[in-house]
N, C-alpha and C. Protein backbone atom coordinates (compact mmCIF):
# COMPACT_ATOMS: atom_id res chain seq x y z
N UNK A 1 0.82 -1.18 0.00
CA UNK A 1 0.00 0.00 0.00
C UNK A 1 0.87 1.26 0.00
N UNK A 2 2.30 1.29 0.60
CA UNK A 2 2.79 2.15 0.49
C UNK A 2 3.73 2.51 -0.39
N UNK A 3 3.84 1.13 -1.25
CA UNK A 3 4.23 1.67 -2.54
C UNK A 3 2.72 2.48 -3.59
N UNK A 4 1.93 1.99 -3.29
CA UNK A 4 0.73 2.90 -4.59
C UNK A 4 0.89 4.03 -4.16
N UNK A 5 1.29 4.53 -2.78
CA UNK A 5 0.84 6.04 -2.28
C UNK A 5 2.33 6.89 -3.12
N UNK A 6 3.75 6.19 -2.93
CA UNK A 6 4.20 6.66 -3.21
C UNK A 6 4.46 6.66 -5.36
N UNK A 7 3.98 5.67 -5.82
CA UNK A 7 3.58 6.24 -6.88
C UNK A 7 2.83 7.21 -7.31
N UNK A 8 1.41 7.29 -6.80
CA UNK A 8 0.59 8.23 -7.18
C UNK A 8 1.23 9.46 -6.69
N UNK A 9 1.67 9.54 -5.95
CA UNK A 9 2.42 11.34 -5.10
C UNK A 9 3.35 11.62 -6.03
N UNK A 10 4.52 10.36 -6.24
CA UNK A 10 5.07 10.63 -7.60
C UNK A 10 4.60 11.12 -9.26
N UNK A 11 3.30 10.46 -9.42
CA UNK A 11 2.76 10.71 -10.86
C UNK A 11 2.12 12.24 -10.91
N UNK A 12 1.60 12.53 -9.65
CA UNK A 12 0.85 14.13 -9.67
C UNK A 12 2.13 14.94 -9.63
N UNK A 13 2.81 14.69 -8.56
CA UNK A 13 4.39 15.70 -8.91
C UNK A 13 5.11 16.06 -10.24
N UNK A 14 4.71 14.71 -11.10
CA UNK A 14 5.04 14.82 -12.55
C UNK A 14 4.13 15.73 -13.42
N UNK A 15 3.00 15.16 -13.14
CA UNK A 15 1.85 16.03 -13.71
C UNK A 15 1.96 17.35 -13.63
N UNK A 16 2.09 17.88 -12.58
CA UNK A 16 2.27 19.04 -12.10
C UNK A 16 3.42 19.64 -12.71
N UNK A 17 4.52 19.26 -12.62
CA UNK A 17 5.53 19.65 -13.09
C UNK A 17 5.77 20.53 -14.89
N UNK A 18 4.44 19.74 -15.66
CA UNK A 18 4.06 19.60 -17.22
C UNK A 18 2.92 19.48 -17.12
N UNK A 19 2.12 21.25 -17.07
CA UNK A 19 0.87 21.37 -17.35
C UNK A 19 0.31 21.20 -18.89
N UNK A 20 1.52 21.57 -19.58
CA UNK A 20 1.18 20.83 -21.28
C UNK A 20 0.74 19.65 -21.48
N UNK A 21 1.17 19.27 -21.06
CA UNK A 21 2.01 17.59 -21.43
C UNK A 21 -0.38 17.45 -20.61
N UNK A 22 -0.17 18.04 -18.90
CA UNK A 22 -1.04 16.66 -18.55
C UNK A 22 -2.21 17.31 -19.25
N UNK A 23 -2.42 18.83 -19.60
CA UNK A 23 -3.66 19.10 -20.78
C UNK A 23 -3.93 18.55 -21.47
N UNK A 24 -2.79 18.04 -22.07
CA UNK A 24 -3.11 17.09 -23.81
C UNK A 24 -3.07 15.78 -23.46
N UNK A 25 -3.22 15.02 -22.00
CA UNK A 25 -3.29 13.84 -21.69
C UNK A 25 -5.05 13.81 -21.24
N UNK A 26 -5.52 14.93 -20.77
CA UNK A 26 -6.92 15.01 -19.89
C UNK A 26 -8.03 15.13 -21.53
N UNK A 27 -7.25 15.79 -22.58
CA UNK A 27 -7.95 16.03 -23.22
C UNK A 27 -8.25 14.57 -24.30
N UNK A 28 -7.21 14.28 -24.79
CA UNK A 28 -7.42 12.91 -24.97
C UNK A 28 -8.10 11.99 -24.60
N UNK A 29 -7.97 11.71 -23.08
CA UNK A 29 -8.73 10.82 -22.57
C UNK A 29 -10.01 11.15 -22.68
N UNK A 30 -10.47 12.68 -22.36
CA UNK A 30 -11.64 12.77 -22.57
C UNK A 30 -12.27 12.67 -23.76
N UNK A 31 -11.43 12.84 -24.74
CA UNK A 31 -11.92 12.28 -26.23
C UNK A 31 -12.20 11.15 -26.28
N UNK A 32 -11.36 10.19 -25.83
CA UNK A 32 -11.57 8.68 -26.22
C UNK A 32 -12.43 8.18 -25.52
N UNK A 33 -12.96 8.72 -24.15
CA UNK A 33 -13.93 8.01 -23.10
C UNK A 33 -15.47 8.55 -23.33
N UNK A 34 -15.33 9.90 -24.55
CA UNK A 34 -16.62 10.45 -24.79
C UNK A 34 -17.02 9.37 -26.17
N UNK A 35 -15.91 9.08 -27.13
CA UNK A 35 -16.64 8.74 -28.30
C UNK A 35 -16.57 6.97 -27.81
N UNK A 36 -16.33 6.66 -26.88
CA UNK A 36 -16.36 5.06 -26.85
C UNK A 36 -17.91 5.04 -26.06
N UNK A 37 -18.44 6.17 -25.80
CA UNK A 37 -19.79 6.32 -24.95
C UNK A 37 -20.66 6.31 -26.07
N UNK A 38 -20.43 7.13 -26.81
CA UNK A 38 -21.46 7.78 -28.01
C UNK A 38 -21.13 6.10 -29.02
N UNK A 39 -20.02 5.51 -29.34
CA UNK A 39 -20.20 4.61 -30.33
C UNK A 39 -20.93 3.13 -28.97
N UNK A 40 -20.98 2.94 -28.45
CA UNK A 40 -21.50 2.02 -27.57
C UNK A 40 -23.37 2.66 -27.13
N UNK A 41 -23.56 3.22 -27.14
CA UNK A 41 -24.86 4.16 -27.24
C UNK A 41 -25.63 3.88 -28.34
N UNK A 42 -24.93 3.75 -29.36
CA UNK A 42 -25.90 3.69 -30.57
C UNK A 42 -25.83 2.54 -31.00
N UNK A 43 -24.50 1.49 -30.57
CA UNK A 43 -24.65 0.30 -31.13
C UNK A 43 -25.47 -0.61 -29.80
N UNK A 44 -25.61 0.18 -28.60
CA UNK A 44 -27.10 -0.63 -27.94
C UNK A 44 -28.34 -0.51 -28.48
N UNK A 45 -28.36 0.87 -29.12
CA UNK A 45 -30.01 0.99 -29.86
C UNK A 45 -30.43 0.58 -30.74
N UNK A 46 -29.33 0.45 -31.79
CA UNK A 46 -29.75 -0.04 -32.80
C UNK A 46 -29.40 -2.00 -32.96
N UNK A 47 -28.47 -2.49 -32.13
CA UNK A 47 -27.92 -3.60 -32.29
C UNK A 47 -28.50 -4.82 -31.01
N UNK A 48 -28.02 -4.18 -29.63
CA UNK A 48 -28.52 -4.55 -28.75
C UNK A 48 -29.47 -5.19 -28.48
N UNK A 49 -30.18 -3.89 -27.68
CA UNK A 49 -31.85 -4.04 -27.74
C UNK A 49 -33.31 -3.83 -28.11
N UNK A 50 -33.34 -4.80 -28.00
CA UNK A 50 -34.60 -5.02 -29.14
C UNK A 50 -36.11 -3.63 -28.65
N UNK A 51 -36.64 -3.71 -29.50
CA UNK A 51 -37.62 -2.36 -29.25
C UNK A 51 -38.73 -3.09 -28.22
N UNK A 52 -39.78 -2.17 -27.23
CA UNK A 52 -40.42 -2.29 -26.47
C UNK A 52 -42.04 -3.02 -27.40
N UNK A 53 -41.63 -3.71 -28.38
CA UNK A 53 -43.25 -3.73 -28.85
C UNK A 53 -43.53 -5.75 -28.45
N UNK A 54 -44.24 -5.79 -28.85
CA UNK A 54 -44.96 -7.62 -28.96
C UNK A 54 -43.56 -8.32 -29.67
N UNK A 55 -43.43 -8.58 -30.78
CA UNK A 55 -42.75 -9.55 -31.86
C UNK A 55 -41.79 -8.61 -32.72
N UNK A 56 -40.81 -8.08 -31.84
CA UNK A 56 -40.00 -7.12 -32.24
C UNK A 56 -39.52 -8.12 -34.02
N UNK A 57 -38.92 -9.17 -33.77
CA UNK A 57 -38.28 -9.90 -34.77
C UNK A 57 -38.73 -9.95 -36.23
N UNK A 58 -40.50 -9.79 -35.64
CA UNK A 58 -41.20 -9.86 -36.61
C UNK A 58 -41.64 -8.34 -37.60
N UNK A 59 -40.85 -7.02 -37.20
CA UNK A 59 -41.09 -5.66 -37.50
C UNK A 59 -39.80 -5.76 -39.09
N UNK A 60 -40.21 -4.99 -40.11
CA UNK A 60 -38.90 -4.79 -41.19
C UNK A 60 -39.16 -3.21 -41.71
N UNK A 61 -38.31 -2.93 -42.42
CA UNK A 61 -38.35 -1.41 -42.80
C UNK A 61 -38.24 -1.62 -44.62
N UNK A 62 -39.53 -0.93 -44.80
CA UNK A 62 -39.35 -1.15 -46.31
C UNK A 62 -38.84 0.01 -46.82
N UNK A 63 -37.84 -0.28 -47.53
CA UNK A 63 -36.53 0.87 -48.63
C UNK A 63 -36.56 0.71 -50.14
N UNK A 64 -36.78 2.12 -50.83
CA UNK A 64 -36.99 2.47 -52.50
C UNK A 64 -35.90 2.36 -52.70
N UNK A 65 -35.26 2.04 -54.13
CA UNK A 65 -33.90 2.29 -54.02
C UNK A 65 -34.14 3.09 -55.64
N UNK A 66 -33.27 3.91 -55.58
CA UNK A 66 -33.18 4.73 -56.66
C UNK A 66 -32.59 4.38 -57.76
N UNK A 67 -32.27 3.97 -59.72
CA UNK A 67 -31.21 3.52 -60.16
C UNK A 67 -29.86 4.48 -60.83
N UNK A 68 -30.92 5.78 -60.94
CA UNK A 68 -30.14 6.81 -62.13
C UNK A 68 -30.63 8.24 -61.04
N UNK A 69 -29.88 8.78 -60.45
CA UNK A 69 -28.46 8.35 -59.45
C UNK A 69 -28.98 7.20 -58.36
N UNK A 70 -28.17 6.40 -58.01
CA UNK A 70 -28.36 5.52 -56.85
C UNK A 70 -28.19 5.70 -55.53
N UNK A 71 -29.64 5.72 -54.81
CA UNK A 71 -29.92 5.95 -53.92
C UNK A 71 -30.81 5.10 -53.32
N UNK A 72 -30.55 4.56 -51.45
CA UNK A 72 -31.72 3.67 -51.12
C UNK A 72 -32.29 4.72 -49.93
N UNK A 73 -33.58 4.52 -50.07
CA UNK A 73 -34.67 5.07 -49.05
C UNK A 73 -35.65 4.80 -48.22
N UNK A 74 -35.82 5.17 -47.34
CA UNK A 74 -37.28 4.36 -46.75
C UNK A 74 -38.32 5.90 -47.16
N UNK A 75 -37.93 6.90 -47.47
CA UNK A 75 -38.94 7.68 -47.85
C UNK A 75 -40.16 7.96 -48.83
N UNK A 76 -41.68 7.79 -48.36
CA UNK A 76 -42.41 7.53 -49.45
C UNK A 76 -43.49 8.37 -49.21
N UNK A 77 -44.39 8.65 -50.26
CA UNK A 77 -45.50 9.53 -49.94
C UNK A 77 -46.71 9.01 -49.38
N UNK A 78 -47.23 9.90 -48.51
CA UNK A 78 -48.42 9.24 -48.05
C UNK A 78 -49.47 8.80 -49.04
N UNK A 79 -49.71 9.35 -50.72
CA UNK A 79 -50.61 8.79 -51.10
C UNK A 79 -50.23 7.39 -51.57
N UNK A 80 -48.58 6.84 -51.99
CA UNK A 80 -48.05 5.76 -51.73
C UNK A 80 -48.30 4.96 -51.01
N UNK A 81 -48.14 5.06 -49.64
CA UNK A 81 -48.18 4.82 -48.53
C UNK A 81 -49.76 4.28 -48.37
N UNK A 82 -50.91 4.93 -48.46
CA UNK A 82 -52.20 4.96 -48.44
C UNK A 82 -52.44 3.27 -49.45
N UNK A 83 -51.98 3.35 -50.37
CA UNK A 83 -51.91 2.64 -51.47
C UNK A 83 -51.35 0.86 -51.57
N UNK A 84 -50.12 1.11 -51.08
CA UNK A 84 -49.71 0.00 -50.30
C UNK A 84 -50.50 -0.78 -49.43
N UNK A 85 -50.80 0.46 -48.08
CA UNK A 85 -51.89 -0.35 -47.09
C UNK A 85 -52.85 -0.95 -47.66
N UNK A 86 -53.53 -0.09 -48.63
CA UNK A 86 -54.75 -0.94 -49.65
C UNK A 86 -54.74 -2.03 -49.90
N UNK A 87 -53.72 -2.40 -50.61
CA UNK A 87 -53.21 -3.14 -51.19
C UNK A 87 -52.75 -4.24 -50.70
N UNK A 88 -52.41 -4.46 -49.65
CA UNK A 88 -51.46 -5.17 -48.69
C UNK A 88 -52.37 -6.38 -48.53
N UNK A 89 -51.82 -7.90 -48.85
CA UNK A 89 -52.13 -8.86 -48.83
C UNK A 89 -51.47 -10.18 -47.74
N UNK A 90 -50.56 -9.55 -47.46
CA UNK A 90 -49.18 -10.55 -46.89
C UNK A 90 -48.89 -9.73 -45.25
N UNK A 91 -48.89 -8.68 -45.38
CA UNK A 91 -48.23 -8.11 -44.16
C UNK A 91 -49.64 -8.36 -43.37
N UNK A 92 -49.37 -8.13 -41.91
CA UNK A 92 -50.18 -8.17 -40.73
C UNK A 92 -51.03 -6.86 -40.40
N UNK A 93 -49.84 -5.68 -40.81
CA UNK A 93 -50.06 -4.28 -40.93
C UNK A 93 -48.86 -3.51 -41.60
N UNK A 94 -49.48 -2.28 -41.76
CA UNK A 94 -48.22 -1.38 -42.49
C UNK A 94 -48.35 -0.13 -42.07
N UNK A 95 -47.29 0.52 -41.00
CA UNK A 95 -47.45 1.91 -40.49
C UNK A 95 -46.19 2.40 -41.56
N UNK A 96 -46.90 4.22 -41.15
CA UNK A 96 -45.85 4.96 -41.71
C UNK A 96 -45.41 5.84 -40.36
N UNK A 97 -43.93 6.35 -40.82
CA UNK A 97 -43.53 7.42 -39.70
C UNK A 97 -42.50 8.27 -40.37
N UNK A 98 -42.36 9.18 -39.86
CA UNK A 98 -40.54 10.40 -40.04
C UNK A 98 -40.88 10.97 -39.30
N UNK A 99 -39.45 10.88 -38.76
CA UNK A 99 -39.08 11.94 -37.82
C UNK A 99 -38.43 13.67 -37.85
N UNK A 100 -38.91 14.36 -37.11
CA UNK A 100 -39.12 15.51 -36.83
C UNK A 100 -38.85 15.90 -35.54
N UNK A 101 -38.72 17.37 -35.78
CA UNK A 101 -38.48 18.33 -34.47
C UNK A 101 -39.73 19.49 -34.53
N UNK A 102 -40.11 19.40 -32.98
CA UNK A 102 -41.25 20.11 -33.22
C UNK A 102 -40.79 21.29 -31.63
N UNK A 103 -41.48 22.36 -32.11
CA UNK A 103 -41.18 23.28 -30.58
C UNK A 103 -42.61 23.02 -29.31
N UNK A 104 -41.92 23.03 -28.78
CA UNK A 104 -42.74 22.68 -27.46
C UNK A 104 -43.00 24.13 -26.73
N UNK A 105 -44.13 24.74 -26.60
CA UNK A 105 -43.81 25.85 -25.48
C UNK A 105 -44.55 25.65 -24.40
N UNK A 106 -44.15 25.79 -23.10
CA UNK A 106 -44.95 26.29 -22.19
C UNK A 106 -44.28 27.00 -20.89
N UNK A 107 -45.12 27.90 -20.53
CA UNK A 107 -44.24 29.07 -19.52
C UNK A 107 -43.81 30.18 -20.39
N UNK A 108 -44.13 30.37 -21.90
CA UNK A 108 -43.10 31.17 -22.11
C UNK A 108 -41.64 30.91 -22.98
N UNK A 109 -41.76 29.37 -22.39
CA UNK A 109 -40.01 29.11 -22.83
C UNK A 109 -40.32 27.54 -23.69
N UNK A 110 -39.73 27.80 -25.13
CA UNK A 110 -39.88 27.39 -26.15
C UNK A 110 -38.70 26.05 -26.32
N UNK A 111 -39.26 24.89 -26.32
CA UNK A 111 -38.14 23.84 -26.64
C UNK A 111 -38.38 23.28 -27.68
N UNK A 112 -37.45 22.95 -28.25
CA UNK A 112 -37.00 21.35 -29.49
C UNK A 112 -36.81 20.46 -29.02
N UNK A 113 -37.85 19.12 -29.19
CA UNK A 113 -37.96 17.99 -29.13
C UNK A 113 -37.80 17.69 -30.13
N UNK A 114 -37.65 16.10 -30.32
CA UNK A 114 -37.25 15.44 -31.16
C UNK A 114 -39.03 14.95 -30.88
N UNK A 115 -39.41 14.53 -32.03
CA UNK A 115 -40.72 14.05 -32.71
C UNK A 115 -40.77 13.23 -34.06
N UNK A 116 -41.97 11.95 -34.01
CA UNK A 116 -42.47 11.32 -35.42
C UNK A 116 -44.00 11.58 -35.40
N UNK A 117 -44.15 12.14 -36.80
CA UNK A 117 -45.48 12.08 -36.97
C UNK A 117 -45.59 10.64 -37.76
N UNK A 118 -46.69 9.82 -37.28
CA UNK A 118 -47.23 8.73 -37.92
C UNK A 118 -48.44 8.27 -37.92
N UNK A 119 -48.49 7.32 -38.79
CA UNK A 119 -49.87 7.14 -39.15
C UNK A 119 -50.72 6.63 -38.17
N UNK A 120 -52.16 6.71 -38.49
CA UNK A 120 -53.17 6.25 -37.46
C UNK A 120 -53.04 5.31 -36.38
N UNK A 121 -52.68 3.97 -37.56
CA UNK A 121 -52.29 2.66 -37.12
C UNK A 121 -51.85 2.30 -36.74
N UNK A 122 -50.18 3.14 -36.60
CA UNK A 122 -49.10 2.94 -35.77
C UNK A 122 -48.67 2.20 -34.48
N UNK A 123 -49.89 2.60 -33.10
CA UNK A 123 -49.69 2.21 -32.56
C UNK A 123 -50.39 0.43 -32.27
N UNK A 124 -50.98 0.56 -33.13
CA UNK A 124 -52.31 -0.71 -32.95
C UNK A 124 -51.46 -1.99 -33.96
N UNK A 125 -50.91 -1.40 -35.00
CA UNK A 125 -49.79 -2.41 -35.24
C UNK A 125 -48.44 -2.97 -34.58
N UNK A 126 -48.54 -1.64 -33.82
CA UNK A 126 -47.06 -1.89 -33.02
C UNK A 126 -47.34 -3.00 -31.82
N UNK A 127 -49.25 -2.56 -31.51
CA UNK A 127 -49.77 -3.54 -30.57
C UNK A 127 -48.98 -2.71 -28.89
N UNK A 128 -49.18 -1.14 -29.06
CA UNK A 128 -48.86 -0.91 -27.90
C UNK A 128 -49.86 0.18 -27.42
N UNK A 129 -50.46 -0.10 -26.02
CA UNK A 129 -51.41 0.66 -25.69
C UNK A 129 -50.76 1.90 -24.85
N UNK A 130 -51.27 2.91 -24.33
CA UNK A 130 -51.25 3.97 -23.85
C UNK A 130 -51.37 3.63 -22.45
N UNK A 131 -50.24 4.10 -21.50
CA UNK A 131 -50.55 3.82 -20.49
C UNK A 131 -51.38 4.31 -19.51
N UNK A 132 -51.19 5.64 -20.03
CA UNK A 132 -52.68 6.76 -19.62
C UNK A 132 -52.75 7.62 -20.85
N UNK A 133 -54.49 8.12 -20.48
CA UNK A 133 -54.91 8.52 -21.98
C UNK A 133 -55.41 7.45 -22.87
N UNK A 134 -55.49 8.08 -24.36
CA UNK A 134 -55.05 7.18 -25.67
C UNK A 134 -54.61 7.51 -26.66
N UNK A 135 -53.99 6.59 -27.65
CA UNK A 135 -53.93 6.65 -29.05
C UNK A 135 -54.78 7.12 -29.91
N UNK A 136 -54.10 7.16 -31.21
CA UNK A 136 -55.55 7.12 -31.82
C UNK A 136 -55.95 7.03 -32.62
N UNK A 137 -57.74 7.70 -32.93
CA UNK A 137 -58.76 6.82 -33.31
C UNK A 137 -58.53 6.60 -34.66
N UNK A 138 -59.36 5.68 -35.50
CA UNK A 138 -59.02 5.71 -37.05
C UNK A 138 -59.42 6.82 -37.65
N UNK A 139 -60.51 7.61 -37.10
CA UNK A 139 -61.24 8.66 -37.50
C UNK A 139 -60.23 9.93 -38.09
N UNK A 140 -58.96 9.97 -37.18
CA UNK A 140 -57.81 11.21 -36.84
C UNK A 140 -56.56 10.42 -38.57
N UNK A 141 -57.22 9.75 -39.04
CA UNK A 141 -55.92 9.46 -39.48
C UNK A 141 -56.51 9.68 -40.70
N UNK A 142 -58.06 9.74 -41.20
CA UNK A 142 -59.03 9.45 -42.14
C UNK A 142 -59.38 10.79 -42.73
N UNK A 143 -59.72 11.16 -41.61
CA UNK A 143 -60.40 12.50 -42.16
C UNK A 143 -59.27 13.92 -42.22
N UNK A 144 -59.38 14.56 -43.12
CA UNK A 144 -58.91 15.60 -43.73
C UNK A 144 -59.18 16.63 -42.61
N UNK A 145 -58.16 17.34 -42.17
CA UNK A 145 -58.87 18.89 -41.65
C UNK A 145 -58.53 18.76 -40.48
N UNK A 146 -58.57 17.36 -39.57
CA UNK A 146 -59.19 17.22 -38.58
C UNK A 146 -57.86 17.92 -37.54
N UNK A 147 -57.93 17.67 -36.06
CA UNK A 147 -57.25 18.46 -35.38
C UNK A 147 -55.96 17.67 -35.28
N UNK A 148 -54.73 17.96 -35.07
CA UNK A 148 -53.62 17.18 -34.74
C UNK A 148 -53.68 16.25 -33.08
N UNK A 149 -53.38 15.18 -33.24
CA UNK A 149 -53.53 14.55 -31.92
C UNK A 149 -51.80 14.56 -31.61
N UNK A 150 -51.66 14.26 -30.43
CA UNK A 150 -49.96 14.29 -29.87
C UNK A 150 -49.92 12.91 -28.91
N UNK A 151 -49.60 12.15 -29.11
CA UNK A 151 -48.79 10.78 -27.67
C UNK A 151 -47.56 11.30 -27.68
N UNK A 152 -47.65 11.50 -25.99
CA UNK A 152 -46.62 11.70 -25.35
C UNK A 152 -46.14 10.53 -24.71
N UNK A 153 -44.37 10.37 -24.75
CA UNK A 153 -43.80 9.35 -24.07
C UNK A 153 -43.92 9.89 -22.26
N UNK A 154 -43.70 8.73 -21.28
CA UNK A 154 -43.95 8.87 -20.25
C UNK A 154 -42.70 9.68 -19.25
N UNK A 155 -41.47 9.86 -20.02
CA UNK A 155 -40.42 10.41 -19.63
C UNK A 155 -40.17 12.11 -20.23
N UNK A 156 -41.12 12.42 -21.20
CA UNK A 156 -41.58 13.67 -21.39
C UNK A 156 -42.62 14.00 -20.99
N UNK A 157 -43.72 13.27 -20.66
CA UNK A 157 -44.92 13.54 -19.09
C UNK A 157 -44.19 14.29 -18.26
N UNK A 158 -43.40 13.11 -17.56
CA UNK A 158 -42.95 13.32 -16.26
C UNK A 158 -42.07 14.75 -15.79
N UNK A 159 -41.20 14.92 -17.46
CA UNK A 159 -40.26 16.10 -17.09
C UNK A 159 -41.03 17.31 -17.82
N UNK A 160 -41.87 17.49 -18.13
CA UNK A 160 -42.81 18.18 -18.41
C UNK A 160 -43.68 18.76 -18.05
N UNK A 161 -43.79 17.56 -17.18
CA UNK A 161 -45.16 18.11 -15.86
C UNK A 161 -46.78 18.60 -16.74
N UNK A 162 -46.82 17.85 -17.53
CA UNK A 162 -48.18 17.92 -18.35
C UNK A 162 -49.15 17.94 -17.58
């Protein structure tokens, strides 16, 4: 034990000695310990774990691919989209979504959230109910004009204070 003490008393004496030197050692590290956070972060979300719905295994993402220039997409139009569902013989269901940023105000003081607007069905395919409140109706997804509905997640409830 009294050799670690006298290393470490030794290594800060050094440190100290070469405030260059331990800047460009603090800064480093903090580089490498920020992006090993951020690349481990996204390879839990997307790789990891699986999403909160019924038969995650059973969810796929359908992609256009472009030939003249080449490009692949999942972006499609809703009257597409509308069309497909029609159409749809094989699938169980077919939601649409994109994501968006929408401002939030209240008090006065204006935030950016991150947001998806999606289709009616969304959640009834996803097979996930509302834990308070609801989803919604087919009526909101049908009719033209009608008012915008909002589901809120329960961790923007909470810090929100809705």
């Amino acid at each position: 034990m009294q050799m670690l003490r006298q290393d470490l008393r030794y290594g800060v004496r050094m440190l100290l000695k070469k405030p260059g030197f331990t800047l460009i050692a603090v800064i480093t590290l903090a580089c490498g310990i920020g992006a090993n956070t951020a690349i481990f972060s996204v390879t839990d979300k997307l790789l990891i774990r699986s999403l909160a719905v019924e038969k995650p295994q059973q969810l796929f993402l359908i992609n256009s691919v472009s030939v003249n220039p080449h490009f692949v997409s999942n972006a499609f139009s809703y009257p597409n989209f509308s069309d497909y569902r029609a159409q749809n013989r094989v699938l169980s269901g077919l939601l649409a979504f994109t994501r968006t940023q929408l401002d939030f105000k209240k008090d006065e003081r204006v935030e950016r959230v991150e947001s998806e607007y999606v289709s009616g069905n969304y959640f009834d395919v996803l097979d996930v109910r509302a834990a308070r409140g609801r989803t919604f109706s087919p009526e909101e997804d049908w009719t033209p004009g009608t008012q915008p509905v909002v589901v809120v997640s329960d961790g923007f409830w909470r810090s929100a204070r809705l």
